[in-house]
N, C-alpha and C. Protein backbone atom coordinates (compact mmCIF):
# COMPACT_ATOMS: atom_id res chain seq x y z
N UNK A 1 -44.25 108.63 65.73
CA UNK A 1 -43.27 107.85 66.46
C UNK A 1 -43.53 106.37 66.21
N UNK A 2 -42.09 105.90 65.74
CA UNK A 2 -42.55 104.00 65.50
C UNK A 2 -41.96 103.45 66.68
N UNK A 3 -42.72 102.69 67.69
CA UNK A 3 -42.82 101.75 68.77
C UNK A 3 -42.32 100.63 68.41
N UNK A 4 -41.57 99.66 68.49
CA UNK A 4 -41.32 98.29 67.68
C UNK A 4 -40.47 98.00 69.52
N UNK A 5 -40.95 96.25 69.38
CA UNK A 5 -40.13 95.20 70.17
C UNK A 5 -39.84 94.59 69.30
N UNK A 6 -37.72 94.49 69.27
CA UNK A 6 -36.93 94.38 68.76
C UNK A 6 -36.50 93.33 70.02
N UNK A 7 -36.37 92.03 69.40
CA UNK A 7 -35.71 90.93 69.79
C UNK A 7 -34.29 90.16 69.07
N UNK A 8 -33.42 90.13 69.22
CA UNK A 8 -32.44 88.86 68.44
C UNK A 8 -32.35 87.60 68.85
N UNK A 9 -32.26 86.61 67.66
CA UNK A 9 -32.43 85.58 67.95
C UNK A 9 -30.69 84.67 67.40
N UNK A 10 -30.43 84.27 68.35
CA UNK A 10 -29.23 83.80 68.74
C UNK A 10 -28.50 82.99 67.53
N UNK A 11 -29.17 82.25 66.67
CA UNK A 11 -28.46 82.34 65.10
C UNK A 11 -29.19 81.59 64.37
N UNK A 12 -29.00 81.05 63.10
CA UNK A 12 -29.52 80.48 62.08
C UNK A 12 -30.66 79.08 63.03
N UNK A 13 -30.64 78.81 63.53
CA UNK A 13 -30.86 77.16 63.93
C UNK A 13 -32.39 78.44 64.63
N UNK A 14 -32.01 79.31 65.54
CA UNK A 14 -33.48 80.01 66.23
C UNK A 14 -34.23 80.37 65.31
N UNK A 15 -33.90 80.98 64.37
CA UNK A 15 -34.47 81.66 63.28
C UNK A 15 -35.24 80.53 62.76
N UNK A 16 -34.88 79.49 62.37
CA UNK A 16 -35.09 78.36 61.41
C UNK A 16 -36.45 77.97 62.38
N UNK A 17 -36.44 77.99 63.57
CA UNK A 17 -37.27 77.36 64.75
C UNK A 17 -37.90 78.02 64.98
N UNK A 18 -38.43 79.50 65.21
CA UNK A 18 -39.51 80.26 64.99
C UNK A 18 -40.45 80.16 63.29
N UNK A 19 -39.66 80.37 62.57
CA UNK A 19 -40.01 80.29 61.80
C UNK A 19 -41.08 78.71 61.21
N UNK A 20 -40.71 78.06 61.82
CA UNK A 20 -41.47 76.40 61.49
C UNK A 20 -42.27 76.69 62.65
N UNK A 21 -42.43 77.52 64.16
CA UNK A 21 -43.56 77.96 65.12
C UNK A 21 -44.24 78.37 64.58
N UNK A 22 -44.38 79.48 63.56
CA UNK A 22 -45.31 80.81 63.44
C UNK A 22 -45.94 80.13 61.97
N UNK A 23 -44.86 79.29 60.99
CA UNK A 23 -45.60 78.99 59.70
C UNK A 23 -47.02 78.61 59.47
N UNK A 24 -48.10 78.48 60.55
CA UNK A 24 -49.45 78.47 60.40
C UNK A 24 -49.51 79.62 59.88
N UNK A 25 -49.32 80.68 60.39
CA UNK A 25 -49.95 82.36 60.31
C UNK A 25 -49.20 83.19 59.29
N UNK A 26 -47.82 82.25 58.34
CA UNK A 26 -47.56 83.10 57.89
C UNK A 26 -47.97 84.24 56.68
N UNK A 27 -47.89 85.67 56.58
CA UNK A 27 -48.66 86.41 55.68
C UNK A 27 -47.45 86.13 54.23
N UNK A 28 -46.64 86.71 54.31
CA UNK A 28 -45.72 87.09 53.03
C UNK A 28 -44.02 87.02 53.81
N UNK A 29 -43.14 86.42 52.47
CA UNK A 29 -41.75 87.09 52.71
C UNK A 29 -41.72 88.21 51.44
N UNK A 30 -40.41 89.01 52.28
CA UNK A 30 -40.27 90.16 51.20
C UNK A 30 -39.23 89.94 51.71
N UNK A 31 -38.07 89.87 50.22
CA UNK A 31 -36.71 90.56 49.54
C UNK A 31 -36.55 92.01 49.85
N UNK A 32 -35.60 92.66 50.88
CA UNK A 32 -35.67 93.78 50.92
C UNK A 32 -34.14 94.12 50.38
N UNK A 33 -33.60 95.45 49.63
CA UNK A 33 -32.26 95.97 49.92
C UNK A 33 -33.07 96.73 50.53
N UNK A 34 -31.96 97.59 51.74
CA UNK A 34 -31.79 98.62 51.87
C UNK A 34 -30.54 99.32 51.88
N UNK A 35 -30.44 100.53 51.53
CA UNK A 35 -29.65 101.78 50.99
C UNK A 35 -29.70 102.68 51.53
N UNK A 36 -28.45 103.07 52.10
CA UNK A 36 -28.34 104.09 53.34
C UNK A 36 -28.07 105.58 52.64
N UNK A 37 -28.50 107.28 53.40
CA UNK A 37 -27.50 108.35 52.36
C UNK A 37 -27.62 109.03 53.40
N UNK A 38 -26.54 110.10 53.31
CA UNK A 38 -26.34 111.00 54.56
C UNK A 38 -26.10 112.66 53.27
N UNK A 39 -26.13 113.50 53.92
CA UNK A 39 -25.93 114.83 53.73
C UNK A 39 -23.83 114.95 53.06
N UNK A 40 -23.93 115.41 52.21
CA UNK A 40 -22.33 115.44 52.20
C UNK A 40 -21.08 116.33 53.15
N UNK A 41 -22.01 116.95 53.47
CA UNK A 41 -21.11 117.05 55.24
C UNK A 41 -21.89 116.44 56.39
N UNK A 42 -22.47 115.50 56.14
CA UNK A 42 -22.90 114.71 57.01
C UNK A 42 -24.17 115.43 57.96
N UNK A 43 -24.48 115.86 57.46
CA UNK A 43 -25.98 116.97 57.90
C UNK A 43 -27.14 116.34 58.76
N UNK A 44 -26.86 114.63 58.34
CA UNK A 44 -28.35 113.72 59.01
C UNK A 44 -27.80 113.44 59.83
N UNK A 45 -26.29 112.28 59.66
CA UNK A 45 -25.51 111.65 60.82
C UNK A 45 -25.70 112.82 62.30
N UNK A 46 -24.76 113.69 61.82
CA UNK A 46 -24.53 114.86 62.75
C UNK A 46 -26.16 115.53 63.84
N UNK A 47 -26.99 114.68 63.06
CA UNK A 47 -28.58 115.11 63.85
C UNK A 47 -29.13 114.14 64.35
N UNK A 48 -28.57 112.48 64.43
CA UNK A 48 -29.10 111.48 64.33
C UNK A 48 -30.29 111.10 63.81
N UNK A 49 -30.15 111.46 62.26
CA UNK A 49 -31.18 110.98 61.53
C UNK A 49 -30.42 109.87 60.44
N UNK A 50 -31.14 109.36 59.51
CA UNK A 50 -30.89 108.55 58.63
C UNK A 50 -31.75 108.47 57.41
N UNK A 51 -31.55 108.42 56.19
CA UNK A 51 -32.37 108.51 55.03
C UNK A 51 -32.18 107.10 54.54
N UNK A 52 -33.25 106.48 54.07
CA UNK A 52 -32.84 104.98 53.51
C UNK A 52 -34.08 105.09 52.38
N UNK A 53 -33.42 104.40 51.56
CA UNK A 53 -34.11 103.73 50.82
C UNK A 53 -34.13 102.28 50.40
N UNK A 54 -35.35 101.69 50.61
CA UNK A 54 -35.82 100.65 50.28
C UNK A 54 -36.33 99.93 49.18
N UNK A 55 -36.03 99.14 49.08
CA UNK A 55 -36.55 97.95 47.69
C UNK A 55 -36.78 96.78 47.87
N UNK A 56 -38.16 96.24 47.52
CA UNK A 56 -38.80 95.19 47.37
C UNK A 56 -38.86 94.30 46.07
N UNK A 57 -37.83 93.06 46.50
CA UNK A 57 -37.98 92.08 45.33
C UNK A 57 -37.29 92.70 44.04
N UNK A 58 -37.99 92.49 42.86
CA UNK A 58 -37.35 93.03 41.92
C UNK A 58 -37.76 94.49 41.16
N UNK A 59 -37.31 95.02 42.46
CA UNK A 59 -37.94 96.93 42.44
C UNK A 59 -39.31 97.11 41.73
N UNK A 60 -40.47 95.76 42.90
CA UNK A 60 -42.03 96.34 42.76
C UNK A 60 -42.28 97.20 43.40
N UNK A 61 -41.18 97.80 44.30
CA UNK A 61 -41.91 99.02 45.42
C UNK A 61 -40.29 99.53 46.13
N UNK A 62 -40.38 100.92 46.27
CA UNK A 62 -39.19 101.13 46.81
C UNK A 62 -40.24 102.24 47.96
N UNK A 63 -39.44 102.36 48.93
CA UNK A 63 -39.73 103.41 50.03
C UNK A 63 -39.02 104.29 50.38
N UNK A 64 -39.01 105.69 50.68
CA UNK A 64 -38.44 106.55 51.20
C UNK A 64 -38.05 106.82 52.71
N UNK A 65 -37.41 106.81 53.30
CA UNK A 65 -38.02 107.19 54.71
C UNK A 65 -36.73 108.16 55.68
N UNK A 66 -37.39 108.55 56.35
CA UNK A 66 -36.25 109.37 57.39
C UNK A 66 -36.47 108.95 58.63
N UNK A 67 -35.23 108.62 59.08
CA UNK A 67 -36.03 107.98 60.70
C UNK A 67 -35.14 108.93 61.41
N UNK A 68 -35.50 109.79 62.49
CA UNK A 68 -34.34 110.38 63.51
C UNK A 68 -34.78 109.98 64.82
N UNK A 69 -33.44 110.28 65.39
CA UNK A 69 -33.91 110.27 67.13
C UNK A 69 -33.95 108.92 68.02
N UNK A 70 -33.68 107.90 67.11
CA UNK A 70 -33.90 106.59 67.57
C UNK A 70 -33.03 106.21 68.99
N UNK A 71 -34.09 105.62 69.94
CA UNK A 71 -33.43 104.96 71.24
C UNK A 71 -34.18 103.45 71.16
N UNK A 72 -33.48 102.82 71.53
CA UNK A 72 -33.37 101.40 71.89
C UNK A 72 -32.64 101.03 73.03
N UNK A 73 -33.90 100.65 74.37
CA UNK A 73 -33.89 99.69 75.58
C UNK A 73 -34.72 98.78 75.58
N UNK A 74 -34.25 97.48 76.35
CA UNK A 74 -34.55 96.46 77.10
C UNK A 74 -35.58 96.01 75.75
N UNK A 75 -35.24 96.18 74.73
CA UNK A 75 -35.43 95.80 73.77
C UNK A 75 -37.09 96.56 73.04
N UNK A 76 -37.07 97.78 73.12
CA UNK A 76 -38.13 98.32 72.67
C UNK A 76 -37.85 99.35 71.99
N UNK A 77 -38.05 99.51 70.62
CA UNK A 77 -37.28 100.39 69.94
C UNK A 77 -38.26 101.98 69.93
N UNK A 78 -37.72 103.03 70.23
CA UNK A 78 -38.64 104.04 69.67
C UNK A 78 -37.52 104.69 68.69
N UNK A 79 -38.55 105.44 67.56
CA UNK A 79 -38.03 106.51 66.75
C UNK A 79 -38.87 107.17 65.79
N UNK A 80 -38.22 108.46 65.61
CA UNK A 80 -39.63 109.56 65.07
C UNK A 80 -39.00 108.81 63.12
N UNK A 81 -40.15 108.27 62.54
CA UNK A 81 -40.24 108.07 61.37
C UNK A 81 -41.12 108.72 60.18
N UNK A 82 -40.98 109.20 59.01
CA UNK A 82 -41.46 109.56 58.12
C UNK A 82 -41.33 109.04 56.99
N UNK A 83 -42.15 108.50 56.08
CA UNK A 83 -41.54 106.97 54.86
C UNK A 83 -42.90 108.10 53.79
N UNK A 84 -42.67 107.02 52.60
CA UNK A 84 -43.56 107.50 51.65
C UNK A 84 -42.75 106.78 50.76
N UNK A 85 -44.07 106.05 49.62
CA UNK A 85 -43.54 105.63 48.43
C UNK A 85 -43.10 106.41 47.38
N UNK A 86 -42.07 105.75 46.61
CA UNK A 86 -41.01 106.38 45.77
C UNK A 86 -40.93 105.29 44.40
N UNK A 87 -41.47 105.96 42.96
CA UNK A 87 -41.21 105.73 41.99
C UNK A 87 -39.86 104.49 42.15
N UNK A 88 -39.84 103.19 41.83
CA UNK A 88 -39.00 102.23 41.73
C UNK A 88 -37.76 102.37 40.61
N UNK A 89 -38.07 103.26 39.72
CA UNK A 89 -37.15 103.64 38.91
C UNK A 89 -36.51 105.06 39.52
N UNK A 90 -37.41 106.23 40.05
CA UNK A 90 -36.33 107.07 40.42
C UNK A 90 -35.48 106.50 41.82
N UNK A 91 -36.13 105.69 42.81
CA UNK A 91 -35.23 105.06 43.41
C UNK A 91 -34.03 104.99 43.28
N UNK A 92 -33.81 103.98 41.92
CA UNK A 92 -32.97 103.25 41.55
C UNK A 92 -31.56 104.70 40.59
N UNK A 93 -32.45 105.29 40.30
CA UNK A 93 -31.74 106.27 39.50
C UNK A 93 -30.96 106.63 40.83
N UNK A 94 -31.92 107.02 41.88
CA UNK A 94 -31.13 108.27 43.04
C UNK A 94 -29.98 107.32 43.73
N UNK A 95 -29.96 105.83 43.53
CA UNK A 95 -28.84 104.73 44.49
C UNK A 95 -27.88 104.72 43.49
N UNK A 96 -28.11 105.05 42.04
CA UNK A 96 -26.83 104.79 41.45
C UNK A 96 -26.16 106.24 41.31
N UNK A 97 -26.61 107.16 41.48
CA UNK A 97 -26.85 108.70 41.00
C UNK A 97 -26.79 109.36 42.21
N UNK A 98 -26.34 109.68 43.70
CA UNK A 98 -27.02 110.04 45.25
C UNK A 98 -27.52 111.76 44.85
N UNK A 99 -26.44 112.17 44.04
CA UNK A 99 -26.72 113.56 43.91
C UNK A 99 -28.61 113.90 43.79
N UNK A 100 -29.28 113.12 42.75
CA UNK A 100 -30.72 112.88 41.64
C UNK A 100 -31.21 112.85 43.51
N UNK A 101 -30.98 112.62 44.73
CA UNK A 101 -31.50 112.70 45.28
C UNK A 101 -32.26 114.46 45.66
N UNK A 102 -31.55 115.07 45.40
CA UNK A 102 -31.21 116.68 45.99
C UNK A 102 -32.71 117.30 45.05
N UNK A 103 -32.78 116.33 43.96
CA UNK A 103 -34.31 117.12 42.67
C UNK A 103 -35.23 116.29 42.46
N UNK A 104 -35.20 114.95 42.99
CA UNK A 104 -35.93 114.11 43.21
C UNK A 104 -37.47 114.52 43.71
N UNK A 105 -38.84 114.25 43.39
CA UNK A 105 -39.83 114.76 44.26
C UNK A 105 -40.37 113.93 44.79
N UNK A 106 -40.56 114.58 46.29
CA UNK A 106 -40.64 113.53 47.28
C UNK A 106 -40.85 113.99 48.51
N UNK A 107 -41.73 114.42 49.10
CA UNK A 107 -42.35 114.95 50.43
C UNK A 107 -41.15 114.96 51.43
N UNK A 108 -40.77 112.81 51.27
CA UNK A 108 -39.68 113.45 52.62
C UNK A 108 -38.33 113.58 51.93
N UNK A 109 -38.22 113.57 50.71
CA UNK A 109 -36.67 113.89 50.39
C UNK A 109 -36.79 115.78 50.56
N UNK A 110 -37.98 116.31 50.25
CA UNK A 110 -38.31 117.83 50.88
C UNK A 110 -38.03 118.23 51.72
N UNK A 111 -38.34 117.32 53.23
CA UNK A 111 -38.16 117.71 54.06
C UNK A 111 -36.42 117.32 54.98
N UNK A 112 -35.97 116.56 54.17
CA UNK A 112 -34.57 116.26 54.12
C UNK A 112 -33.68 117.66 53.67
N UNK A 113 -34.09 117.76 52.47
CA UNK A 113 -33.12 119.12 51.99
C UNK A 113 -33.87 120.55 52.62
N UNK A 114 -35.01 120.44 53.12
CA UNK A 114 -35.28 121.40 53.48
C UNK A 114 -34.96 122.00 55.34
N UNK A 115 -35.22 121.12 55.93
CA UNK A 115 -34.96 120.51 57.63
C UNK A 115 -33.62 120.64 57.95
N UNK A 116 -32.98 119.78 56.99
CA UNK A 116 -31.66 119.20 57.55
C UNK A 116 -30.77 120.21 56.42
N UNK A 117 -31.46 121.12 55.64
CA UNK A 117 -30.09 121.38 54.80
C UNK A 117 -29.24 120.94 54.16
N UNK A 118 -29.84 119.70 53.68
CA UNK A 118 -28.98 118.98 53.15
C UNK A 118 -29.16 119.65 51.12
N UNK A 119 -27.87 119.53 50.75
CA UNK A 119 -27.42 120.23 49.33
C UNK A 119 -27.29 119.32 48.21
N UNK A 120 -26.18 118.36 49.01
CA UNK A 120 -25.41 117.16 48.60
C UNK A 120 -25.77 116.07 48.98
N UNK A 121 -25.68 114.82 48.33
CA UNK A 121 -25.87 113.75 49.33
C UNK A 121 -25.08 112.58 48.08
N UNK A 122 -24.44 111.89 49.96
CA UNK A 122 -23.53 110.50 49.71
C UNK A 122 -24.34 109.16 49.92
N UNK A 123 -24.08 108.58 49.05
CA UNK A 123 -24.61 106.96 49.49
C UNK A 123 -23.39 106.14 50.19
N UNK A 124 -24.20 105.79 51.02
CA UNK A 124 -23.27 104.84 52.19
C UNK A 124 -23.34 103.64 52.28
N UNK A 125 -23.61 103.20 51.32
CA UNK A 125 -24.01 101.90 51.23
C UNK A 125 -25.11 101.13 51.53
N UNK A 126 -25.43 99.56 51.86
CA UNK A 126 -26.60 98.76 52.27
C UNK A 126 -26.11 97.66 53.13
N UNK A 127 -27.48 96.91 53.03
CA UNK A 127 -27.33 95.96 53.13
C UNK A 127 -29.14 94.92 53.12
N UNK A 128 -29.02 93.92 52.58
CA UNK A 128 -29.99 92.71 52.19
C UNK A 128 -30.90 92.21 53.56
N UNK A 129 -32.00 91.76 53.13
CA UNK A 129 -32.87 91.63 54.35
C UNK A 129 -34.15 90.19 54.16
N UNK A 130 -33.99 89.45 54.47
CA UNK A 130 -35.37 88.85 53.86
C UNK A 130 -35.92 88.93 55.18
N UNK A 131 -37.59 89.37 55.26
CA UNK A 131 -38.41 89.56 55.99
C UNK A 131 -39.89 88.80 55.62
N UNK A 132 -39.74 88.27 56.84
CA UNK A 132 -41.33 86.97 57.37
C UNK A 132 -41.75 87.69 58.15
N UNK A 133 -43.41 87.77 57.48
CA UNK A 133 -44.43 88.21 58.34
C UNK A 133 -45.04 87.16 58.10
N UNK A 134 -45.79 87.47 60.16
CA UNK A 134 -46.76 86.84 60.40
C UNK A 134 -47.85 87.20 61.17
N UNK A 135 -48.97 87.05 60.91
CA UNK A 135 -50.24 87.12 61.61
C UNK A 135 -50.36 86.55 62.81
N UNK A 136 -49.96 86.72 63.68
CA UNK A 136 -50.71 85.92 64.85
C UNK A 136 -50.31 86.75 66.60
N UNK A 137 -51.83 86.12 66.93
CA UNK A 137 -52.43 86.49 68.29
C UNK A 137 -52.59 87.78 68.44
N UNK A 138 -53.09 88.66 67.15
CA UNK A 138 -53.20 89.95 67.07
C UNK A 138 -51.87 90.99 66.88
N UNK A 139 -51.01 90.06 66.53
CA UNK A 139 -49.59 90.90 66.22
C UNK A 139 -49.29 90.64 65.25
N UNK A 140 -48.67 91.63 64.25
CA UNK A 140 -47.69 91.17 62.98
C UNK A 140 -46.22 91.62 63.55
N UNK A 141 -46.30 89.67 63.31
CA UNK A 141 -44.89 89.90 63.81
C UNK A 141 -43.50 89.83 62.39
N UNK A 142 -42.20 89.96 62.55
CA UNK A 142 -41.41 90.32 61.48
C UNK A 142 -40.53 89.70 61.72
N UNK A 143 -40.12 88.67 60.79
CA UNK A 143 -38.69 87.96 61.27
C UNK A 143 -37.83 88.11 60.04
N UNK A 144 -36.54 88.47 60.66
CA UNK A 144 -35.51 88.97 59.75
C UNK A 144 -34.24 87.85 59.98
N UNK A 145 -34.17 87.64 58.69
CA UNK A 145 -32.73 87.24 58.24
C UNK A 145 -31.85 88.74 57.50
N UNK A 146 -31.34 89.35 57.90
CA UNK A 146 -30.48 90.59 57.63
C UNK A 146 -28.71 89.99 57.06
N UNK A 147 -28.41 90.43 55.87
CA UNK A 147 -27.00 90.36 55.29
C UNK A 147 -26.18 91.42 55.44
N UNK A 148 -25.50 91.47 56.00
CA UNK A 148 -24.62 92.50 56.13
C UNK A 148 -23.44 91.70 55.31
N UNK A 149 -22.23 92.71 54.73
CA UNK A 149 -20.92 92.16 54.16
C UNK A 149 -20.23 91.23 55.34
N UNK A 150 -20.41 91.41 56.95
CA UNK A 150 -19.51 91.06 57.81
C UNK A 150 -20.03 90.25 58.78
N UNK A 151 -21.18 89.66 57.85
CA UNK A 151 -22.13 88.38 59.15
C UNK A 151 -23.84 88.57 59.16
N UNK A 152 -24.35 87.83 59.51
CA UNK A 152 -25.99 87.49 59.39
C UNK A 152 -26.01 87.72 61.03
N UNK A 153 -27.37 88.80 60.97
CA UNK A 153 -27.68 89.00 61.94
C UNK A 153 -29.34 88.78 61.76
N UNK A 154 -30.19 87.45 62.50
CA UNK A 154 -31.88 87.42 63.20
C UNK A 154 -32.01 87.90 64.04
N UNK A 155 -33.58 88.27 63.59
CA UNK A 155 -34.20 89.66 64.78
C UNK A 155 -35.84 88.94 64.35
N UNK A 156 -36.49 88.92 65.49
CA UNK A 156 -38.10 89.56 65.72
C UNK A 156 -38.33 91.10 65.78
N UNK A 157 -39.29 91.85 64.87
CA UNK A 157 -39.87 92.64 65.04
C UNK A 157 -41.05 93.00 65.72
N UNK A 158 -41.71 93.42 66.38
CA UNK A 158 -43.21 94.01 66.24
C UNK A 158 -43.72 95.37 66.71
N UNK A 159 -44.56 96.21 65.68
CA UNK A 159 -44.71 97.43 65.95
C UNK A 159 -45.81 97.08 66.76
N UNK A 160 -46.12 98.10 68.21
CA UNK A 160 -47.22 97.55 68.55
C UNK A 160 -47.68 99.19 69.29
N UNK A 161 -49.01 98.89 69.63
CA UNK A 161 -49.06 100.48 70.75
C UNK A 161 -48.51 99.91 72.59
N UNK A 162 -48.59 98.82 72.46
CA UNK A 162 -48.32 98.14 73.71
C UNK A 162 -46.71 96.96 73.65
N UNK A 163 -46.02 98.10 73.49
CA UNK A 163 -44.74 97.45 73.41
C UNK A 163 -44.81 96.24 74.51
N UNK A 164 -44.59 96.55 75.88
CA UNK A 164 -44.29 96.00 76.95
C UNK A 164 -45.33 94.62 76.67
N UNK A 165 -46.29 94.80 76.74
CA UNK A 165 -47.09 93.68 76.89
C UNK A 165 -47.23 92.48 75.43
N UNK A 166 -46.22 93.10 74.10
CA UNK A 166 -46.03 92.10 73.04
C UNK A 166 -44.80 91.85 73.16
N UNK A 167 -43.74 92.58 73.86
CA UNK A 167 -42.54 91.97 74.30
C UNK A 167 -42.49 90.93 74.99
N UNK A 168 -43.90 90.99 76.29
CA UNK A 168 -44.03 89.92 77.07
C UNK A 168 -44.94 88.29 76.40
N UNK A 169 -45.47 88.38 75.34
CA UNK A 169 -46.04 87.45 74.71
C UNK A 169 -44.78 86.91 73.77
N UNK A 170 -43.88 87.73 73.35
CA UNK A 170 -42.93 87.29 72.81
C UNK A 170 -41.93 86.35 72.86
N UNK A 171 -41.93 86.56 74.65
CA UNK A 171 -40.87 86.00 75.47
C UNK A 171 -41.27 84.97 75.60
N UNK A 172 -42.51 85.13 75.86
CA UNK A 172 -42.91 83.16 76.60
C UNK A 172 -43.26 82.64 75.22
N UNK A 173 -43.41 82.89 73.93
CA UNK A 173 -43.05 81.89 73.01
C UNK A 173 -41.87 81.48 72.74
N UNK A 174 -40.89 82.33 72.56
CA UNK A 174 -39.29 81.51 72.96
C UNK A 174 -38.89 80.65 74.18
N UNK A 175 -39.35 81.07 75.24
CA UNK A 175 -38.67 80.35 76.04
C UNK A 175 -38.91 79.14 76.32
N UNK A 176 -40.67 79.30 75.87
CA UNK A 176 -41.73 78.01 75.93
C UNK A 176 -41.04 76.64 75.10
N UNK A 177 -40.24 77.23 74.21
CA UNK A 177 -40.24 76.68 72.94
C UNK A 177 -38.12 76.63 73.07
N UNK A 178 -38.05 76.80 73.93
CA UNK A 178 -36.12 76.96 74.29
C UNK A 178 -35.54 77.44 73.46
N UNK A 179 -36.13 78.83 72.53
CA UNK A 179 -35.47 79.40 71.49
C UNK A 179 -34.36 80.51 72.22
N UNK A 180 -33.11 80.59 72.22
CA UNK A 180 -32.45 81.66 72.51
C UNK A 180 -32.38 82.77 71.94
N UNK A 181 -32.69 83.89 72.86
CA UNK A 181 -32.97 85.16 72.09
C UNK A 181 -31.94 86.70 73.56
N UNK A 182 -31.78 87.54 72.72
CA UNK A 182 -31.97 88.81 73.68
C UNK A 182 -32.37 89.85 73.17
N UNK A 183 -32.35 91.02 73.64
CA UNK A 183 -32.83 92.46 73.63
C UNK A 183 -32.13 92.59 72.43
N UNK A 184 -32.48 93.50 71.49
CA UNK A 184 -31.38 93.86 70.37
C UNK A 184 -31.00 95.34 71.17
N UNK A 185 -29.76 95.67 71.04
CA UNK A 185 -28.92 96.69 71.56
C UNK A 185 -29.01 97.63 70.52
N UNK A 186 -29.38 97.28 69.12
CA UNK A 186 -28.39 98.14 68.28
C UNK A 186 -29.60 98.23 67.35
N UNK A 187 -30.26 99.01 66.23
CA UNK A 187 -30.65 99.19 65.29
C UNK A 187 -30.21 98.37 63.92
N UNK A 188 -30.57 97.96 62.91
CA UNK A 188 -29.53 97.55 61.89
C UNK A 188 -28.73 98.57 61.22
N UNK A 189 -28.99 99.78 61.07
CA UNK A 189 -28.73 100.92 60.88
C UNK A 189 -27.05 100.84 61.23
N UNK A 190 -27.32 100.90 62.67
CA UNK A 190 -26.31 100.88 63.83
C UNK A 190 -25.21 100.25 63.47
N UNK A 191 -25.82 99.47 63.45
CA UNK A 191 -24.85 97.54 62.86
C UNK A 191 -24.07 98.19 62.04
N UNK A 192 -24.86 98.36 60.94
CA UNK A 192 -24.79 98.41 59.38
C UNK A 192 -22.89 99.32 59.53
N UNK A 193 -23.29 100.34 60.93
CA UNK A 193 -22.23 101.48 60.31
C UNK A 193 -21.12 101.24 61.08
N UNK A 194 -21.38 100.23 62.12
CA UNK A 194 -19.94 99.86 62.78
C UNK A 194 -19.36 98.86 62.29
N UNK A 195 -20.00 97.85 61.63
CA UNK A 195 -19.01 97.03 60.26
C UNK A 195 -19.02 95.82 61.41
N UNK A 196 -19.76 95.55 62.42
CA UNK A 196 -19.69 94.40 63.05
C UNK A 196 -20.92 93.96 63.59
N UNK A 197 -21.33 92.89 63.78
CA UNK A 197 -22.25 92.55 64.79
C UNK A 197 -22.02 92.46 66.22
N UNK A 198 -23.06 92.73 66.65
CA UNK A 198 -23.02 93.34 68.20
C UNK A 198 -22.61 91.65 68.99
């Protein structure tokens, strides 16, 4: 199960302003796509799961993953996740190709066609991500600039075992600092499939 406090930050100008906060500690940005696929009768949607695949930069690393089950309150995300790295070229084969997903080898694309029954599979598209990590006060924290076709949506991440209490360290650096932020309501996932920002 992945634990994450999921924050949004109210637009370009907050983002810009955390980001010049945290730049002591920062670790790395990463270029992400991500690439959405569902079952061709919709086999994951219909279970609330999701298959994505990921890419870093100029496809040094792609990821697999299945996330189902996801709830998001008061800004604390839970959801049962399973990821594993994936050859950067068959990646790329299976996003231009969705079918190459179905013979692909791959623990959780296994347990995709095997679990969910899935036969077929559609690509549903993406969307672009640049992600700032940072080291500090014992958290890695994650700040996202996210592209969607229909608007930029910033977010704070952090996976933690103590949601509540890095949600609460979270808060009093924004507020300390008059950054406007709220709960994120929605997954990007979420976003991604209602074609709007929340």
């Amino acid at each position: 199960m992945e634990v994450e406090v999921k924050l949004r930050l109210a637009d370009a100008d907050a983002h810009r302003r955390v980001a010049a906060l945290l730049s002591p500690f920062h670790v790395v940005t990463h270029h992400q796509r991500n690439l959405f696929f569902d079952g061709a009768a919709s086999e994951l949607s219909a279970r609330r799961a999701a298959l994505r695949l990921r890419f870093y930069g100029d496809d040094e690393r792609c990821v697999v993953s299945l996330k189902a089950r996801a709830v998001l309150v008061d800004g604390v995300s839970r959801v049962e996740e399973d990821e594993e790295d994936l050859d950067p070229g068959v990646g790329r084969g299976c996003a231009a190709e969705p079918r190459k997903l179905g013979t692909a080898e791959s623990r959780v694309l296994g347990r995709v066609r095997e679990e969910f029954g899935v036969a077929g599979f559609v690509g549903l598209g993406g969307f672009g991500n640049v992600r700032s990590v940072y080291d500090w006060k014992g958290l890695k924290l994650e700040v996202d600039e996210t592209k969607f076709d229909f608007g930029t949506l910033y977010e704070i991440e952090c996976e933690s075992a103590d949601p509540e209490g890095a949600k609460r360290v979270l808060e009093e650096l924004l507020k300390e600092n008059g950054i406007d932020y709220s709960y994120s309501t929605a997954s990007k996932f979420a976003i991604f499939r209602s074609g709007k920002l929340p």
